[in-house]
N, C-alpha and C. Protein backbone atom coordinates (compact mmCIF):
# COMPACT_ATOMS: atom_id res chain seq x y z
N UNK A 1 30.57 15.54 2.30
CA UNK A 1 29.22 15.19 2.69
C UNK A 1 29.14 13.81 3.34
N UNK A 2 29.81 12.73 2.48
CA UNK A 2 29.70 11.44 3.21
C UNK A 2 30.28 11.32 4.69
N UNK A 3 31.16 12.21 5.17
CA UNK A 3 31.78 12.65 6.22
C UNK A 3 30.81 12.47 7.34
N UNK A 4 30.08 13.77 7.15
CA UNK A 4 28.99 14.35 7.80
C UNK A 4 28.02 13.66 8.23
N UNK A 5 27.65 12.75 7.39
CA UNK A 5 26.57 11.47 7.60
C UNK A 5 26.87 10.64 8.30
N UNK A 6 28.21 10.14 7.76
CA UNK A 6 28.60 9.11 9.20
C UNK A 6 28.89 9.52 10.19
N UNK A 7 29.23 11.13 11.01
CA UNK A 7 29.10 11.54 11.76
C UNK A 7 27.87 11.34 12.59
N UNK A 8 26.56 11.95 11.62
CA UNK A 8 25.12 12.30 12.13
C UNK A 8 24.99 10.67 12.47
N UNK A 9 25.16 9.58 11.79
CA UNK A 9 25.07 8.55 12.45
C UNK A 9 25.76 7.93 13.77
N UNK A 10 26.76 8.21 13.27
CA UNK A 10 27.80 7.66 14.78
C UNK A 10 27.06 8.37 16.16
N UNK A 11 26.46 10.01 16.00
CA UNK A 11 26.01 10.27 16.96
C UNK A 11 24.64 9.46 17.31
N UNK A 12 24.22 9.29 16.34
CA UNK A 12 22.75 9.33 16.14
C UNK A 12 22.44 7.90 17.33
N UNK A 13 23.38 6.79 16.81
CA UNK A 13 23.86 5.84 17.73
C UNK A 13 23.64 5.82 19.16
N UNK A 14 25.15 7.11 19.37
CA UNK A 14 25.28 7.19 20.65
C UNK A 14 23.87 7.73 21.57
N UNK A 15 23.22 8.42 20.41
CA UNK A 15 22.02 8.78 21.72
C UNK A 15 21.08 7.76 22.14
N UNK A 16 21.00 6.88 21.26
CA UNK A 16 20.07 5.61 20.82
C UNK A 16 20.54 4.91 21.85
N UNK A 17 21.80 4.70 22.18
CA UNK A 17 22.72 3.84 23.19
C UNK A 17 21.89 4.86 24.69
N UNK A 18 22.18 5.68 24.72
CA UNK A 18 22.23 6.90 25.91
C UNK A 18 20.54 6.30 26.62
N UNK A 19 19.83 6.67 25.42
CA UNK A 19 18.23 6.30 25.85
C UNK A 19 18.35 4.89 26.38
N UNK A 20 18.73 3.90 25.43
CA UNK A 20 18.74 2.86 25.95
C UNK A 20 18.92 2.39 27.36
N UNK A 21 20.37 3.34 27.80
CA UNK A 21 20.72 2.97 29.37
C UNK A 21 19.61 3.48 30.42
N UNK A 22 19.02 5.02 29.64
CA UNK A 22 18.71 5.78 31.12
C UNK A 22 17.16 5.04 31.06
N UNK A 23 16.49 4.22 30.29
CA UNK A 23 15.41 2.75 30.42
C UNK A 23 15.94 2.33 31.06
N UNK A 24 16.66 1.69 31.08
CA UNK A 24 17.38 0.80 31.94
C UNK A 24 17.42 1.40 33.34
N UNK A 25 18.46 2.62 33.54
CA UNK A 25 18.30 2.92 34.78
C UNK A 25 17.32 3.56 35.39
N UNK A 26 15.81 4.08 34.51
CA UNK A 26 14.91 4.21 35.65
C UNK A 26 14.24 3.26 36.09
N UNK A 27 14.32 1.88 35.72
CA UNK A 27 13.99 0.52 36.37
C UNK A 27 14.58 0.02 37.04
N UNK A 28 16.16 0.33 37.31
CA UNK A 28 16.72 0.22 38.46
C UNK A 28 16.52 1.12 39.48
N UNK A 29 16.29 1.95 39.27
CA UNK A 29 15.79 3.25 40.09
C UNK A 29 14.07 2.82 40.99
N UNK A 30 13.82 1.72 40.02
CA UNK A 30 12.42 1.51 40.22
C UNK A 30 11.21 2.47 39.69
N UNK A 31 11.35 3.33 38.78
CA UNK A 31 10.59 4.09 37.82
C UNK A 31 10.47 3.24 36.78
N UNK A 32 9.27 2.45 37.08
CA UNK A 32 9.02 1.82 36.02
C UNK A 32 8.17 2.34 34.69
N UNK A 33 7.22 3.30 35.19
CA UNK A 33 7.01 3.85 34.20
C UNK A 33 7.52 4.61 33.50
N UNK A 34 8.61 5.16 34.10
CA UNK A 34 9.85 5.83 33.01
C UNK A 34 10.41 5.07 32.35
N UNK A 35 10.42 4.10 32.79
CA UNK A 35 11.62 3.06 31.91
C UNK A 35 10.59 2.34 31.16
N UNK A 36 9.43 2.15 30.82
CA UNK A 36 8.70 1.94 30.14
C UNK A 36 8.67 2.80 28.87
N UNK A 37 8.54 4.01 29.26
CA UNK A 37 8.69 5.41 28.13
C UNK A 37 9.04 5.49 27.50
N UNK A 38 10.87 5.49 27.82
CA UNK A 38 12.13 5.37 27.21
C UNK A 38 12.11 4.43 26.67
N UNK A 39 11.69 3.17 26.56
CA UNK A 39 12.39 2.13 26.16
C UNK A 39 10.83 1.52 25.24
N UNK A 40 10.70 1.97 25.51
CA UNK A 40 9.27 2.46 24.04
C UNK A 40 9.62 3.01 22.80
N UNK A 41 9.98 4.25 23.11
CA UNK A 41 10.86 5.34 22.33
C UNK A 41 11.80 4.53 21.82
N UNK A 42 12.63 4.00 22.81
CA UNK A 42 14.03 3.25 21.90
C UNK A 42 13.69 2.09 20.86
N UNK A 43 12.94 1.67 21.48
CA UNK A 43 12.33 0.32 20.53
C UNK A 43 11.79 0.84 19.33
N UNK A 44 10.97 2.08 19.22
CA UNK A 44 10.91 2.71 17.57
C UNK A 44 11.85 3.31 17.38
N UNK A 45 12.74 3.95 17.79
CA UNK A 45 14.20 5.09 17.38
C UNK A 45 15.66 3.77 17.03
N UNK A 46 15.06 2.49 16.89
CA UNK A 46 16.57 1.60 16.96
C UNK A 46 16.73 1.47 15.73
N UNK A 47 18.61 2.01 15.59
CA UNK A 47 19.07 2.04 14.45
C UNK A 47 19.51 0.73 13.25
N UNK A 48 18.97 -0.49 13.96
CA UNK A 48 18.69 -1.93 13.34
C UNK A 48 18.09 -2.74 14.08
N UNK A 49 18.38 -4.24 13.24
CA UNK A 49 17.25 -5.33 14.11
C UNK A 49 17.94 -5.22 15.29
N UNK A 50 19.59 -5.63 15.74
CA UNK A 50 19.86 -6.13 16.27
C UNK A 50 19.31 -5.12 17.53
N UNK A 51 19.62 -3.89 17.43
CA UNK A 51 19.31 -2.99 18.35
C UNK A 51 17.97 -2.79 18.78
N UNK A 52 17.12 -3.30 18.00
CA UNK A 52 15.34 -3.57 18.09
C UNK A 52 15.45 -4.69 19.21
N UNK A 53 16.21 -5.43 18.55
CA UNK A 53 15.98 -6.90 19.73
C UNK A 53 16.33 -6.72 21.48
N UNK A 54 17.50 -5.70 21.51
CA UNK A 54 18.28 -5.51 22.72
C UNK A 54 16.71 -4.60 23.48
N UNK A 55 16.86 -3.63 22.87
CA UNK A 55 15.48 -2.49 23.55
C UNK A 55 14.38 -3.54 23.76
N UNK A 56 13.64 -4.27 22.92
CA UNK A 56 12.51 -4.73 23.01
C UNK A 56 13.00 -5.93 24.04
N UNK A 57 13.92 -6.84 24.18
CA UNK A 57 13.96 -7.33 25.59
C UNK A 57 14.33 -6.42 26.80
N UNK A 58 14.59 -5.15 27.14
CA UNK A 58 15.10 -4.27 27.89
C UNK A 58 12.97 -4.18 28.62
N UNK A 59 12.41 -3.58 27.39
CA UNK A 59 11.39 -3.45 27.38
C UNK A 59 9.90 -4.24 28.21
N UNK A 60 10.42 -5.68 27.84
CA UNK A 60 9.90 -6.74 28.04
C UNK A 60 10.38 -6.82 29.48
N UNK A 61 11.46 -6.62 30.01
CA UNK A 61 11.51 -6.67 31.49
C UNK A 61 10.48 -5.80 32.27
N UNK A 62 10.77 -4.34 32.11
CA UNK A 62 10.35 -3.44 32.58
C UNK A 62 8.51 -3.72 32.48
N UNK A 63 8.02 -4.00 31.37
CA UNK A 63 6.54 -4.43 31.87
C UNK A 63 6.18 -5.33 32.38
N UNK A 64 7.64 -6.60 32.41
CA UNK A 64 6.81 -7.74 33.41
C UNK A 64 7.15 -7.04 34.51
N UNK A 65 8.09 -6.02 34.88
CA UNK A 65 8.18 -5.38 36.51
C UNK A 65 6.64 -4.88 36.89
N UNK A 66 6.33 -4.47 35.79
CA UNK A 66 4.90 -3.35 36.28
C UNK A 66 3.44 -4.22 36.37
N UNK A 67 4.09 -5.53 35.99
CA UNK A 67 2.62 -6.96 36.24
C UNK A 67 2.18 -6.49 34.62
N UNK A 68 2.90 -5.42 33.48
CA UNK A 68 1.40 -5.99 31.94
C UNK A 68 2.09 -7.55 31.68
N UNK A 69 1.55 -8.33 32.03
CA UNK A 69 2.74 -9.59 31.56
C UNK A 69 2.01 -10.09 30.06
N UNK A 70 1.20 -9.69 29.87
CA UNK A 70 0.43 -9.95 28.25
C UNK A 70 1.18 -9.42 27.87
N UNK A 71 1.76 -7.77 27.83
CA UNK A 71 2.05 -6.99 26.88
C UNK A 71 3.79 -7.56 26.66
N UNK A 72 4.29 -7.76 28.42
CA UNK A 72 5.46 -8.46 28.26
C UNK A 72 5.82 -9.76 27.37
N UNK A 73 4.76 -10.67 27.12
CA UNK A 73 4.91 -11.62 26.80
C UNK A 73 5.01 -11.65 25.14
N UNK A 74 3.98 -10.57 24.77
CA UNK A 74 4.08 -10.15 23.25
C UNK A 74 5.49 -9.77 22.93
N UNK A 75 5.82 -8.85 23.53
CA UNK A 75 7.17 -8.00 23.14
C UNK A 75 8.45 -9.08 23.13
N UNK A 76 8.35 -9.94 24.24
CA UNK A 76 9.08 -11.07 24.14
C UNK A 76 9.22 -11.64 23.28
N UNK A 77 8.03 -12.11 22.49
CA UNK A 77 8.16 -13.23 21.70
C UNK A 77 7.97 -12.48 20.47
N UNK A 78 8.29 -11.11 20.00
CA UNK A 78 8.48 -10.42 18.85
C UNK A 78 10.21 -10.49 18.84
N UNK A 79 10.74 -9.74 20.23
CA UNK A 79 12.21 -9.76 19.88
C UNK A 79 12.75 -11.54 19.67
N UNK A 80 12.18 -12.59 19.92
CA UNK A 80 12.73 -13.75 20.38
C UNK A 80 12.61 -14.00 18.37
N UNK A 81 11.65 -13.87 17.70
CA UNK A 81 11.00 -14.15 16.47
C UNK A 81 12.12 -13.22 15.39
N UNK A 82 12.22 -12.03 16.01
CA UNK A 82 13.45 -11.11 15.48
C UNK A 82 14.90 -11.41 15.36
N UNK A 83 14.90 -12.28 16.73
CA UNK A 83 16.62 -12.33 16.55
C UNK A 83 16.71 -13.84 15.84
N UNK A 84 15.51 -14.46 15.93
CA UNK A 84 15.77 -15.81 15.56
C UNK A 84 16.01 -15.63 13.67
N UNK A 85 15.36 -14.74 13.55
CA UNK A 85 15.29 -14.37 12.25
C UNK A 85 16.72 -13.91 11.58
N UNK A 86 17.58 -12.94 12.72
CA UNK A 86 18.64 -12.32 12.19
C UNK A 86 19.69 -13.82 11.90
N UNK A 87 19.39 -15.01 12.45
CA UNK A 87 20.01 -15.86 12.68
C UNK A 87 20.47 -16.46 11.18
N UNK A 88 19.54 -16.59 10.55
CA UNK A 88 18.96 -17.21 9.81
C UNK A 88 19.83 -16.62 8.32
């Protein structure tokens, strides 16, 4: 059983990773509202802080691309408050 779990995790990861990129690449693509989506999704689906912090600055780009720069600026200074925290 313990097998199995760290399996379902190791995958669980990789998809978490997977979403992560294809945010990423529909803002290179210039789909910003896709990459908004995704990287929404990833920011609640992240399998720790550290991975909260990576998405939610991924995140924070993609809405200052689209001009919310309020919403960017929040998200910013949540992951900035997050990692400062993991520091600690």
């Amino acid at each position: 059983m313990v097998g199995c779990a760290a399996c379902s995790l190791a995958a669980s990861a990789q998809d978490w990773k997977q979403q992560l990129d294809a945010g990423g690449g529909a803002r290179d693509r210039g789909d910003i509202a896709e990459s908004i989506g995704l990287l929404e999704e990833t920011v609640a689906r992240a399998p720790d802080d550290q991975a909260r912090v990576r998405a939610m600055t991924q995140l924070g780009l993609s809405l200052t691309q689209a001009g919310r720069l309020s919403e960017a600026e929040t998200i910013l200074n949540a992951a900035r408050l997050r990692a400062a925290a993991e520091v600690k």
